[in-house]
Structure formats: structure tokens, C-alpha cells
C-alpha atoms as a PDB file:
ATOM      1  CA  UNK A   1       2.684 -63.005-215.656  1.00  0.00           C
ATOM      2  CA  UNK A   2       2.463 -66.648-216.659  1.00  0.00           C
ATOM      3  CA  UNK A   3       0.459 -69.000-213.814  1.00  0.00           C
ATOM      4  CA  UNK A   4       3.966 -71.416-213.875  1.00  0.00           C
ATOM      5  CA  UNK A   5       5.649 -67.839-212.872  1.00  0.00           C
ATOM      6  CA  UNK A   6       3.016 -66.701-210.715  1.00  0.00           C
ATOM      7  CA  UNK A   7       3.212 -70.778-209.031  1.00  0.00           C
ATOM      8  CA  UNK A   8       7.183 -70.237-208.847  1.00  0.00           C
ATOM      9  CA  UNK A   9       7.606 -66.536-207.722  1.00  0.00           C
ATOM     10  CA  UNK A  10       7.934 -65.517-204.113  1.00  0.00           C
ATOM     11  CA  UNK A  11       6.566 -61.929-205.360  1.00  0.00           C
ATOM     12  CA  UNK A  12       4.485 -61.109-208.083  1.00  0.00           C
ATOM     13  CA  UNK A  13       3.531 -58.103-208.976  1.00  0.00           C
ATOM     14  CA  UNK A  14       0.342 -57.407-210.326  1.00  0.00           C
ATOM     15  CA  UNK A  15       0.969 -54.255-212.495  1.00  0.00           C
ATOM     16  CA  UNK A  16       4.072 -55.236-213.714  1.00  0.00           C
ATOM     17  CA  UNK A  17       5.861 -52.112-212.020  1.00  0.00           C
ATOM     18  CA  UNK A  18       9.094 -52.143-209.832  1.00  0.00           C
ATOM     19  CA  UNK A  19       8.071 -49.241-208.401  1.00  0.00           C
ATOM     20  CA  UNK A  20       4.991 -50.712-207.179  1.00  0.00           C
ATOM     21  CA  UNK A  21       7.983 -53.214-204.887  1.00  0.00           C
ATOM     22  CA  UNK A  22       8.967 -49.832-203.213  1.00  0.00           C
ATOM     23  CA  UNK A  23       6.030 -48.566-202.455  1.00  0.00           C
ATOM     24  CA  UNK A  24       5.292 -51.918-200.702  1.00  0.00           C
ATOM     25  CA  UNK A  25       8.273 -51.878-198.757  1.00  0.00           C
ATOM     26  CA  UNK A  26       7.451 -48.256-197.396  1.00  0.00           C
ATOM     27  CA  UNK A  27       3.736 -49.486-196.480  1.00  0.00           C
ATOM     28  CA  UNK A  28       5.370 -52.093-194.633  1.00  0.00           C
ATOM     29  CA  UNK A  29       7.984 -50.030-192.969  1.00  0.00           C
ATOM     30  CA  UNK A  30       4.898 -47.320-191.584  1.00  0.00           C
ATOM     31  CA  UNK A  31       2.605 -50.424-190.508  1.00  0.00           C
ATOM     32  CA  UNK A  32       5.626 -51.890-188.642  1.00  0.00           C
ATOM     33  CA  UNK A  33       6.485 -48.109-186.965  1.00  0.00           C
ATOM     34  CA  UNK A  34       2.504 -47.846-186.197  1.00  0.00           C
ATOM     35  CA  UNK A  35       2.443 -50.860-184.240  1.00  0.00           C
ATOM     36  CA  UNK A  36       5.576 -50.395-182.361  1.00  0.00           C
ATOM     37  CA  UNK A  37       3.843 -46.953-181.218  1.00  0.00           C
ATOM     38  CA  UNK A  38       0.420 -48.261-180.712  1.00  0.00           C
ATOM     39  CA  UNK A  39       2.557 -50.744-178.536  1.00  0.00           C
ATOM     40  CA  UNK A  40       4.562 -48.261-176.680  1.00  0.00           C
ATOM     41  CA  UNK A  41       2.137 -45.831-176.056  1.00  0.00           C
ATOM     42  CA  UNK A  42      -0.306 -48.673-174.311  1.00  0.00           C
ATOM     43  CA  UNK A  43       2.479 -50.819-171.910  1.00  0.00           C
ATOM     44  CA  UNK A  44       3.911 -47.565-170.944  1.00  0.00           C
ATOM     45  CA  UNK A  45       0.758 -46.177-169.639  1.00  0.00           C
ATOM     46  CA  UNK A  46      -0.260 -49.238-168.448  1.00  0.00           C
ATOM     47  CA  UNK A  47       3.042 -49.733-166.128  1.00  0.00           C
ATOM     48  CA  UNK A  48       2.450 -45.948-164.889  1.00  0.00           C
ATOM     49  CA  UNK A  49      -0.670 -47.362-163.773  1.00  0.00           C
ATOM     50  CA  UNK A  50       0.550 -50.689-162.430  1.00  0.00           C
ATOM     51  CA  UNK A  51       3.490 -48.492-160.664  1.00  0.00           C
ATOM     52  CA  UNK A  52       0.794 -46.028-159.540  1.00  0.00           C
ATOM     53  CA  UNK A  53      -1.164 -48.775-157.286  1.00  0.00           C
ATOM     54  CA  UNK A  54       1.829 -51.086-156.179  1.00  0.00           C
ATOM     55  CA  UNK A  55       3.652 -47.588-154.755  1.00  0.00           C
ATOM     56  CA  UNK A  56       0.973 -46.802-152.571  1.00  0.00           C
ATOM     57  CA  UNK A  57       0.603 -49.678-151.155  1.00  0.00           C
ATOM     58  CA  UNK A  58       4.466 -50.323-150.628  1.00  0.00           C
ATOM     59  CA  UNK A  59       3.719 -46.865-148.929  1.00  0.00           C
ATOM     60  CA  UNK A  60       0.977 -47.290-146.939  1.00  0.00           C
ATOM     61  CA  UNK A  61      -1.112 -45.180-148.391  1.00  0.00           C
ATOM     62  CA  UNK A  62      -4.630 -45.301-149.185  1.00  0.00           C
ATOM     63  CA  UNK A  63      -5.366 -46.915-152.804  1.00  0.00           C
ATOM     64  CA  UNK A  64      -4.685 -44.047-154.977  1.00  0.00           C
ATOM     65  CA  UNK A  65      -7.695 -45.036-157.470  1.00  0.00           C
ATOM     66  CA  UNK A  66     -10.699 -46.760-157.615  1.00  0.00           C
ATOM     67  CA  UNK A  67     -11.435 -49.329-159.788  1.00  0.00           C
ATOM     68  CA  UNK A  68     -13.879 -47.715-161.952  1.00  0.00           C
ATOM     69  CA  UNK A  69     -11.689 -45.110-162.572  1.00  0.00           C
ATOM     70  CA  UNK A  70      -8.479 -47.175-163.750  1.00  0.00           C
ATOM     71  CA  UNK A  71     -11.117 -48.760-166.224  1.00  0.00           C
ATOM     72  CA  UNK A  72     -11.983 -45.545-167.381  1.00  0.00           C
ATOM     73  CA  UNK A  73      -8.170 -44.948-168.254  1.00  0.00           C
ATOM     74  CA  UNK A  74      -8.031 -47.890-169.787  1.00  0.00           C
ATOM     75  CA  UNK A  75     -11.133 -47.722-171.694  1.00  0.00           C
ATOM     76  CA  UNK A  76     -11.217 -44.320-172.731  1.00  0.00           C
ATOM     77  CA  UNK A  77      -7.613 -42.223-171.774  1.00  0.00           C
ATOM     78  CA  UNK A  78      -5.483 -45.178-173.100  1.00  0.00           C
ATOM     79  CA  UNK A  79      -8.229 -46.347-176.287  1.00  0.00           C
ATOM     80  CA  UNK A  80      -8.468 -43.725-178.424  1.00  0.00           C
ATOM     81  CA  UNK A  81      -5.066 -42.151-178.660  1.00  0.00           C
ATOM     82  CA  UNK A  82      -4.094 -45.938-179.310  1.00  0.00           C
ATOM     83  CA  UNK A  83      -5.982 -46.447-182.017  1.00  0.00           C
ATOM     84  CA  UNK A  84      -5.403 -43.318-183.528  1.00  0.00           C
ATOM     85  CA  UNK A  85      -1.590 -44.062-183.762  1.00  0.00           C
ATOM     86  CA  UNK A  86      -2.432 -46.825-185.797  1.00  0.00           C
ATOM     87  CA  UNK A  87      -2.919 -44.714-188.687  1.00  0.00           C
ATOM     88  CA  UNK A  88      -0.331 -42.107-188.024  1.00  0.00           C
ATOM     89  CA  UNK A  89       1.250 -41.140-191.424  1.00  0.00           C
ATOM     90  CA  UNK A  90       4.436 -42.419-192.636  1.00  0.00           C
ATOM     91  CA  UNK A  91       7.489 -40.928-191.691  1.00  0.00           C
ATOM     92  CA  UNK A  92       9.660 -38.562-193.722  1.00  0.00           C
ATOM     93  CA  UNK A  93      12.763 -40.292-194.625  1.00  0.00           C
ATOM     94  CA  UNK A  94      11.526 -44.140-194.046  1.00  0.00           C
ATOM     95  CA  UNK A  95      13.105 -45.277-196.584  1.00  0.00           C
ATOM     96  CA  UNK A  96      16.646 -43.417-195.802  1.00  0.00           C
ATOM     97  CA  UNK A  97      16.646 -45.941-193.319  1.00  0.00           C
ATOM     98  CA  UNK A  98      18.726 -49.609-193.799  1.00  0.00           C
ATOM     99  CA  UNK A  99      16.741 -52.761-194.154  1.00  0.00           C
ATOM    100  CA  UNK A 100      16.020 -54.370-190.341  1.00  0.00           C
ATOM    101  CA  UNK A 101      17.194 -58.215-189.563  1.00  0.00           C
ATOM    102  CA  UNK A 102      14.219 -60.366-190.349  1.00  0.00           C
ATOM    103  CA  UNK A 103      14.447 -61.695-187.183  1.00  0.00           C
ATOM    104  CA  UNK A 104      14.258 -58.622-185.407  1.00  0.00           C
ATOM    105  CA  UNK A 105      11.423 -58.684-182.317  1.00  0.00           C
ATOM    106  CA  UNK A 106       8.934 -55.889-181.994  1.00  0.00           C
ATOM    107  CA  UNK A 107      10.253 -54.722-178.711  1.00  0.00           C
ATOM    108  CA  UNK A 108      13.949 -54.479-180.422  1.00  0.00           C
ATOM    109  CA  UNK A 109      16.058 -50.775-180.688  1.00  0.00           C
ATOM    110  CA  UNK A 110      15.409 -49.926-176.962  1.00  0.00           C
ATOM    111  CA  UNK A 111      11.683 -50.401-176.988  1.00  0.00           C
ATOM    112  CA  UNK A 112      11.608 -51.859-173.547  1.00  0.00           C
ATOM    113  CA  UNK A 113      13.340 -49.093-171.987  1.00  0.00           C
ATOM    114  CA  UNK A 114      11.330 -46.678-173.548  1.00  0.00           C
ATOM    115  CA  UNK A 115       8.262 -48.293-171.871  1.00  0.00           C
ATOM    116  CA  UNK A 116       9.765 -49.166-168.842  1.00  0.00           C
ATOM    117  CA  UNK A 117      11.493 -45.561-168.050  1.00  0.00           C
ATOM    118  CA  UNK A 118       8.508 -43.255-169.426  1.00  0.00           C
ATOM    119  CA  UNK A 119       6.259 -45.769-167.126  1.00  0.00           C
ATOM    120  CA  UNK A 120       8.031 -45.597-164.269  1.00  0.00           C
ATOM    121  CA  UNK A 121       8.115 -41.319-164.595  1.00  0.00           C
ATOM    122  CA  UNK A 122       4.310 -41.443-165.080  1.00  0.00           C
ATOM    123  CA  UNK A 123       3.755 -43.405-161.972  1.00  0.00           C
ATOM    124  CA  UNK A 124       6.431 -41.768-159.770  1.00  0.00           C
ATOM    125  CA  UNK A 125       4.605 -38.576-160.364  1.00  0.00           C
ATOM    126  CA  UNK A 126       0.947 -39.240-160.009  1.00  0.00           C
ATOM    127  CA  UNK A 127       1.863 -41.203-156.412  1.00  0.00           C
ATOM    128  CA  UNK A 128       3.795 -38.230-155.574  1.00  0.00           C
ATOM    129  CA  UNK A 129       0.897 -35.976-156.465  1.00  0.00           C
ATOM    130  CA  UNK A 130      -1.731 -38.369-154.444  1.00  0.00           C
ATOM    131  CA  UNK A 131       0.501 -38.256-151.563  1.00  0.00           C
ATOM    132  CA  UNK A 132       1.150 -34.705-151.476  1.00  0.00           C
ATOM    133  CA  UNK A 133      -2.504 -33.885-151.702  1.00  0.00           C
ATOM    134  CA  UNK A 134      -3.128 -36.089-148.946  1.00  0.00           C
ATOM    135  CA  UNK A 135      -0.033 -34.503-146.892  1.00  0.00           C
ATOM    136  CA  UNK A 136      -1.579 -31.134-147.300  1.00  0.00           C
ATOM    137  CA  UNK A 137      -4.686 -32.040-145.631  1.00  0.00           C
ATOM    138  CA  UNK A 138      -6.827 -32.773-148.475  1.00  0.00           C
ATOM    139  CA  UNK A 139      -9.795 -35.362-148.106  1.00  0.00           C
ATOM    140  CA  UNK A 140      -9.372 -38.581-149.894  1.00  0.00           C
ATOM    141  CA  UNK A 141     -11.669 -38.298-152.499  1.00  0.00           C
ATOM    142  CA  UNK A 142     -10.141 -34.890-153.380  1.00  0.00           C
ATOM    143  CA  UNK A 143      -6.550 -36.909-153.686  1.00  0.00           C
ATOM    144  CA  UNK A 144      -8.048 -39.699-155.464  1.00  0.00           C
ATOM    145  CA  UNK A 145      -8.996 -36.961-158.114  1.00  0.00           C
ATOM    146  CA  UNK A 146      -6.057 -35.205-158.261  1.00  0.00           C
ATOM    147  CA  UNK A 147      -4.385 -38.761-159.221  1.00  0.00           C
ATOM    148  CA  UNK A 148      -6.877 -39.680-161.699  1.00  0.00           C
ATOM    149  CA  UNK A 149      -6.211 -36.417-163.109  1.00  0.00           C
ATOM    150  CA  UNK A 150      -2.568 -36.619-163.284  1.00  0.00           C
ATOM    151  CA  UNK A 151      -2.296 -39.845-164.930  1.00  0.00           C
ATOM    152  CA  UNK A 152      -4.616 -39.087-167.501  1.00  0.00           C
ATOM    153  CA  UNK A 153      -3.115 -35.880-168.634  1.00  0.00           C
ATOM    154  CA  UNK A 154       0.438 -37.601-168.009  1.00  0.00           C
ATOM    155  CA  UNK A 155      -0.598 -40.074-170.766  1.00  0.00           C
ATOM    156  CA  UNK A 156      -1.915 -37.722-173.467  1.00  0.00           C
ATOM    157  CA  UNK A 157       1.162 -35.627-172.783  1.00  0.00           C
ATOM    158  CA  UNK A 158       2.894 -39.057-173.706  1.00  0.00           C
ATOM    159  CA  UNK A 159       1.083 -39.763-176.552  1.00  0.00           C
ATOM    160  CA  UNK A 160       2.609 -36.765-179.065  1.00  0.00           C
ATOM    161  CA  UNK A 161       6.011 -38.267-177.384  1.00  0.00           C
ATOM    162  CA  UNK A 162       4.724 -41.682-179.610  1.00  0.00           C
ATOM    163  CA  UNK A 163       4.293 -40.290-182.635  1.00  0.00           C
ATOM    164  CA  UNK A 164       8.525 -40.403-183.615  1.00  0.00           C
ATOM    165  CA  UNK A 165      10.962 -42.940-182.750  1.00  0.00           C
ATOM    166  CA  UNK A 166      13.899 -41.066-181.476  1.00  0.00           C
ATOM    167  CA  UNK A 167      12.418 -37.860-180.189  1.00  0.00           C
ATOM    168  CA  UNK A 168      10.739 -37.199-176.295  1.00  0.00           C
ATOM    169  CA  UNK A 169       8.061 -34.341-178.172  1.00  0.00           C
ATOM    170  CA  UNK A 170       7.057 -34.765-181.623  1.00  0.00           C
ATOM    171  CA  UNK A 171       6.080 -30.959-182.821  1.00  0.00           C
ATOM    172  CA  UNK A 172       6.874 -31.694-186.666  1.00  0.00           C
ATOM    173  CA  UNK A 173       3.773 -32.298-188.492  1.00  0.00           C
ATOM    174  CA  UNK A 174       1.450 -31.702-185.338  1.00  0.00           C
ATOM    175  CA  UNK A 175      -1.544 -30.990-187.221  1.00  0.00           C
ATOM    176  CA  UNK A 176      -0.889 -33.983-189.653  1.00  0.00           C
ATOM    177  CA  UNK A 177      -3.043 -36.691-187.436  1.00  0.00           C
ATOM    178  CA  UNK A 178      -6.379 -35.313-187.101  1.00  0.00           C
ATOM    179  CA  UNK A 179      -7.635 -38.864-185.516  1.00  0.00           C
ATOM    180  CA  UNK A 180      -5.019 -38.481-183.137  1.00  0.00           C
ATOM    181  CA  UNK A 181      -5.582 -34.648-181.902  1.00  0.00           C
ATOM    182  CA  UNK A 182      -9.269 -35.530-181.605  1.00  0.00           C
ATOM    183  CA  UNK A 183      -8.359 -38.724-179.903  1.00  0.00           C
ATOM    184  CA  UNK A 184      -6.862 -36.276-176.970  1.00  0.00           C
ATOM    185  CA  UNK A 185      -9.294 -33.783-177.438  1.00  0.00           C
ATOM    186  CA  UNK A 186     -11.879 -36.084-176.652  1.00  0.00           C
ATOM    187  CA  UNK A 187     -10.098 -37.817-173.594  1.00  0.00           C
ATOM    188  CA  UNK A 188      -9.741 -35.114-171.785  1.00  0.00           C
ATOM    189  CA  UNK A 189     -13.032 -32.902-172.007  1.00  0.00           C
ATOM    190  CA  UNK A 190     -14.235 -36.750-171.072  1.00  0.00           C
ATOM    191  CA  UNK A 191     -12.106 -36.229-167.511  1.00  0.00           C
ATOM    192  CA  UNK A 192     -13.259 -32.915-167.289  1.00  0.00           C
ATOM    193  CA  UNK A 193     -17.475 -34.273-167.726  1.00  0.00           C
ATOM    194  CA  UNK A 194     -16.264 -37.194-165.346  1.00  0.00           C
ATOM    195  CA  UNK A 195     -15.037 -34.659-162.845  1.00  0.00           C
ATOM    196  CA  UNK A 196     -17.500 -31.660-162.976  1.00  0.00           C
ATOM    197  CA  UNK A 197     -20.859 -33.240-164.204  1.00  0.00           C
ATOM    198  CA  UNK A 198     -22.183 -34.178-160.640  1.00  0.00           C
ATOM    199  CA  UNK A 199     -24.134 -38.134-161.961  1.00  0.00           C
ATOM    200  CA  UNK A 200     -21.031 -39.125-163.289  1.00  0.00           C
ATOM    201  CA  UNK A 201     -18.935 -37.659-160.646  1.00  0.00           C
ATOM    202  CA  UNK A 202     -21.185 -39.554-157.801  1.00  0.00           C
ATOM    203  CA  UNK A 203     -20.544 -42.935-160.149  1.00  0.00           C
ATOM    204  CA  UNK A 204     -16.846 -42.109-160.351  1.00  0.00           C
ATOM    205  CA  UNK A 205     -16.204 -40.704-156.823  1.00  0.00           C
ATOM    206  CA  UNK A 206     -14.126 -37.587-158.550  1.00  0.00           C
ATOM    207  CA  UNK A 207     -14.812 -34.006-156.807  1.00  0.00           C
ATOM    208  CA  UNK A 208     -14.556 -30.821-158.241  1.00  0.00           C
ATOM    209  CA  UNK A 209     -11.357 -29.380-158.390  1.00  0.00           C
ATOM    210  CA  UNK A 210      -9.397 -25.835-158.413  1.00  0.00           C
ATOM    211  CA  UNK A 211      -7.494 -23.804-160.123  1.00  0.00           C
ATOM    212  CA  UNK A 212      -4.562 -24.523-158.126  1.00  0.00           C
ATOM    213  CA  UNK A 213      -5.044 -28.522-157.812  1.00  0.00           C
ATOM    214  CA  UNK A 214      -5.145 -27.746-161.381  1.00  0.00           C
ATOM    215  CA  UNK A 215      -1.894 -26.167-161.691  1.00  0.00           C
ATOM    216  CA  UNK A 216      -0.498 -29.075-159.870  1.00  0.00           C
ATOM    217  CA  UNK A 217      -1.470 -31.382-161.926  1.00  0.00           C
ATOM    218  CA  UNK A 218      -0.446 -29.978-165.019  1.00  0.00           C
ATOM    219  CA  UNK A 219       3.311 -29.354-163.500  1.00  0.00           C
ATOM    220  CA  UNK A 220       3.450 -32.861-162.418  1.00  0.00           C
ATOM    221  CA  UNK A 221       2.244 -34.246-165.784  1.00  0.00           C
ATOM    222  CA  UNK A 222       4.452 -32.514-167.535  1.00  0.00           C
ATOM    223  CA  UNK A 223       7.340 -33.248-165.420  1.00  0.00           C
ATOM    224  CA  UNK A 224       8.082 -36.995-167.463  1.00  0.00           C
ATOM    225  CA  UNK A 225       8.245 -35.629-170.884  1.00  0.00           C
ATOM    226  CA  UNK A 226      10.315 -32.269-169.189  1.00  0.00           C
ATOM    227  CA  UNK A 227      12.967 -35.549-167.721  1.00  0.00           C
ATOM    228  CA  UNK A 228      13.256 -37.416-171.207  1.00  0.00           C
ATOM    229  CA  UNK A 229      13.449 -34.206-172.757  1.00  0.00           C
ATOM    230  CA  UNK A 230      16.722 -33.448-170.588  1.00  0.00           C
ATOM    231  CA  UNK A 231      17.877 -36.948-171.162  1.00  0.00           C
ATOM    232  CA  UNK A 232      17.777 -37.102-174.879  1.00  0.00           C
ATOM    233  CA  UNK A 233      19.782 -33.817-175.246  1.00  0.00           C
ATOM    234  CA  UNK A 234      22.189 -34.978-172.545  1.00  0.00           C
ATOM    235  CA  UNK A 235      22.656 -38.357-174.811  1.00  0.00           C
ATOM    236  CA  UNK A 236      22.823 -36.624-178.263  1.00  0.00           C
ATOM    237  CA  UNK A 237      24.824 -33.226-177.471  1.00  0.00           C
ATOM    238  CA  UNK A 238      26.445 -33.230-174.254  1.00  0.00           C
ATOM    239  CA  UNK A 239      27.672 -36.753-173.658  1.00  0.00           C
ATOM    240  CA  UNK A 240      29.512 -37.137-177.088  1.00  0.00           C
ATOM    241  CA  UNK A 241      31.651 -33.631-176.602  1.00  0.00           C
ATOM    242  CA  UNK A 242      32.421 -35.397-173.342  1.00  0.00           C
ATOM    243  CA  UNK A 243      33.672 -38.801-174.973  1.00  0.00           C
ATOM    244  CA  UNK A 244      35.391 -36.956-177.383  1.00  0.00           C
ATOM    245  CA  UNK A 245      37.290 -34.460-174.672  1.00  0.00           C
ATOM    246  CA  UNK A 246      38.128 -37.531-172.746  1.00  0.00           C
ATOM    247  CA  UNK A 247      39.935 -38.956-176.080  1.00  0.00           C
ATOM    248  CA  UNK A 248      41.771 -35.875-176.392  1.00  0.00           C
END
């Protein structure tokens, strides 16, 4: 506790308890987890959207959104769940876990893929809603909607998908975020004023929409987390048995 220790040390610990050393190291370890969320959650959503408008156009078809409307995802959909991962509790068993390499890059342990392949889901689908609607005879605005819709509710679908490392649907603990369940809450009774409260609606170019337009969306939303879902239980049950019978 001398200064010629405290000059010297690399760590110093200001109660003079080891157990203070631990509980630094599993602060650090939930900070690091947070950020790699926040940081998922936000390039994933923002490559469904990317995906969304480049598709279209590779297609032919009109743009799928307007530009008010993508800064409305940005701004509101894609804000506030962010933010409230940031302070999404620490993980049970964080410190089962072996130390990382100090050199280790935020995007390492798959990040990248898991951005890349849940983006890529998220804007297959919404294009694939936008051009169905228009296929079925639907007026543009009315697609536009529809689109707007589906990647909005694809990305708070995607959001409880953040909250774990290694899981497509994070159920455990659900009610354990309170910023983050209000976060969604929030973002999507905000679509819903966008959509149905006619001044906004005129700013926004949205229409009012069905029942059935409804159940499309929600189907198509769902249908990324449904695919990762299938994936991760093809990886961790069904494709060791196979690499083991092939050993046999």
C-alpha cells in the first residue's frame, strides 16, 4: 500500500482483497460479452438492411423502402434494443470459462459469421416478402409496408437471439433485462403508431395493414431465427452421432 508499491505495481488493489481481483475479472468478462452483442445485434441488422435494398435492385424491383423509413430502423428499431444490451447481466458460468488470448479481436469465435448469416436470413426474407406482396397484386405502398414491417419485427425477433453467445433463442432469464423487453416493447407499438396513426403514416408513406399481411409478416420474421434454430441442433446433436458413426 506503500506509494514505491503503488509506483511499481501493475495492479493495486485498493481494499487490500484478492477477491476484489475476481470480481474485476468477471466485470471485465460481462463488459467484453456486452459489447460483442451490442456489436452483433447492430451489423447484423444493418446487413439485412443493406441486403434488403441491393436485392431489389439486382431484381428489378421497385426500392423496397424509403429513406425515411430505413432511418427510422436505424434510429429507433435498431437504437434501443442496442443500447439495452449494453447492460445485459452477466452470464451464469463466466468465469467457468478459460482466460481469452490478449490479442484476441472483437469479431473473433465466429462473430463474423454470426452477423453475416443472420443478416443475410433477415434480408432474404423481407425482399421475398416485398416481392410477393407485389406479385399478388398489391399496390406499392402496401408492399413497401409489408417490408418495413418485416424487417423490423425480424430484428427484435433477433435481438433475444443476442442476449447468449452460443444459443439462436435465449429463453433463460427472459424477464432478467427489463431495459431490454421495454426496448422491444417500445419499438414495435412505435411501428404500429407509424403504420396506423394517419400524420405519421402520410410522413412515412406506410398504409394500414390486415390481419393476413399481418400473418405474413410474422411467418416470414420468424423464419431466420426458425433456420439457425435448425442449424444449431443439426451442429450440436446430429452432426457429431454422424462423425462418430462414420469412425465406427
Amino acid at each position: 500500500g506503500t506509494d514505491v508499491t503503488r509506483e511499481a505495481a501493475s495492479m493495486v488493489l485498493a481494499d487490500d482483497n484478492f477477491n476484489t481481483i475476481v470480481a474485476a475479472v468477471e466485470e471485465g468478462r460481462s463488459i467484453n460479452d456486452n459489447i460483442r452483442k451490442f456489436i452483433r445485434f447492430l451489423l447484423a441488422c444493418n446487413t439485412g438492411e443493406i441486403l434488403t435494398m441491393f436485392i431489389a435492385m439486382l431484381a428489378g424491383l421497385p426500392l423496397p423502402l424509403r429513406a425515411i423509413q430505413i432511418l427510422w430502423i436505424n434510429l429507433v428499431t435498431d437504437g434501443l434494443p442496442a443500447m439495452a444490451l449494453g447492460v445485459e447481466p452477466t452470464e451464469k458460468g463466466v468465469m467457468d470459462r478459460p482466460p481469452r488470448h490478449p490479442q484476441e479481436g472483437i469479431f473473433a469465435r465466429g462473430l463474423w459469421q454470426k452477423i453475416l448469416g443472420r443478416g443475410s436470413l433477415i434480408g432474404i426474407t423481407t425482399v421475398l416478402v416485398f416481392a410477393w406482396a407485389l406479385e399478388q397484386g398489391m399496390e406499392v405502398d402496401t408492399a413497401r409496408t409489408m417490408t418495413f414491417a418485416t424487417l423490423i419485427v425480424a430484428q427484435l425477433l433477433y435481438v433475444f437471439s443476442c442476449r447468449r453467445e452460443n444459443s439462436t433463442l435465449s429463453l433463460t432469464g427472459f424477464f432478467s433485462n427489463g431495459w431490454l423487453l421495454a426496448a422491444v416493447f417500445s419499438s414495435f407499438a412505435l411501428l404500429l403508431v407509424v403504420i396506423y396513426h394517419p400524420p405519421l403514416a402520410s410522413v412515412f408513406a406506410t398504409v394500414p395493414l390486415s390481419l393476413e399481411q399481418w400473418g405474413v409478416i410474422i411467418f416470414a420474421a420468424s423464419l431466420p431465427t426458425v433456420i439457425n434454430l435448425i442449424l444449431l441442433v443439426g451442429k450440436t446433436l446430429i452432426l457429431p452421432r454422424l462423425v462418430v458413426f462414420k469412425s465406427e
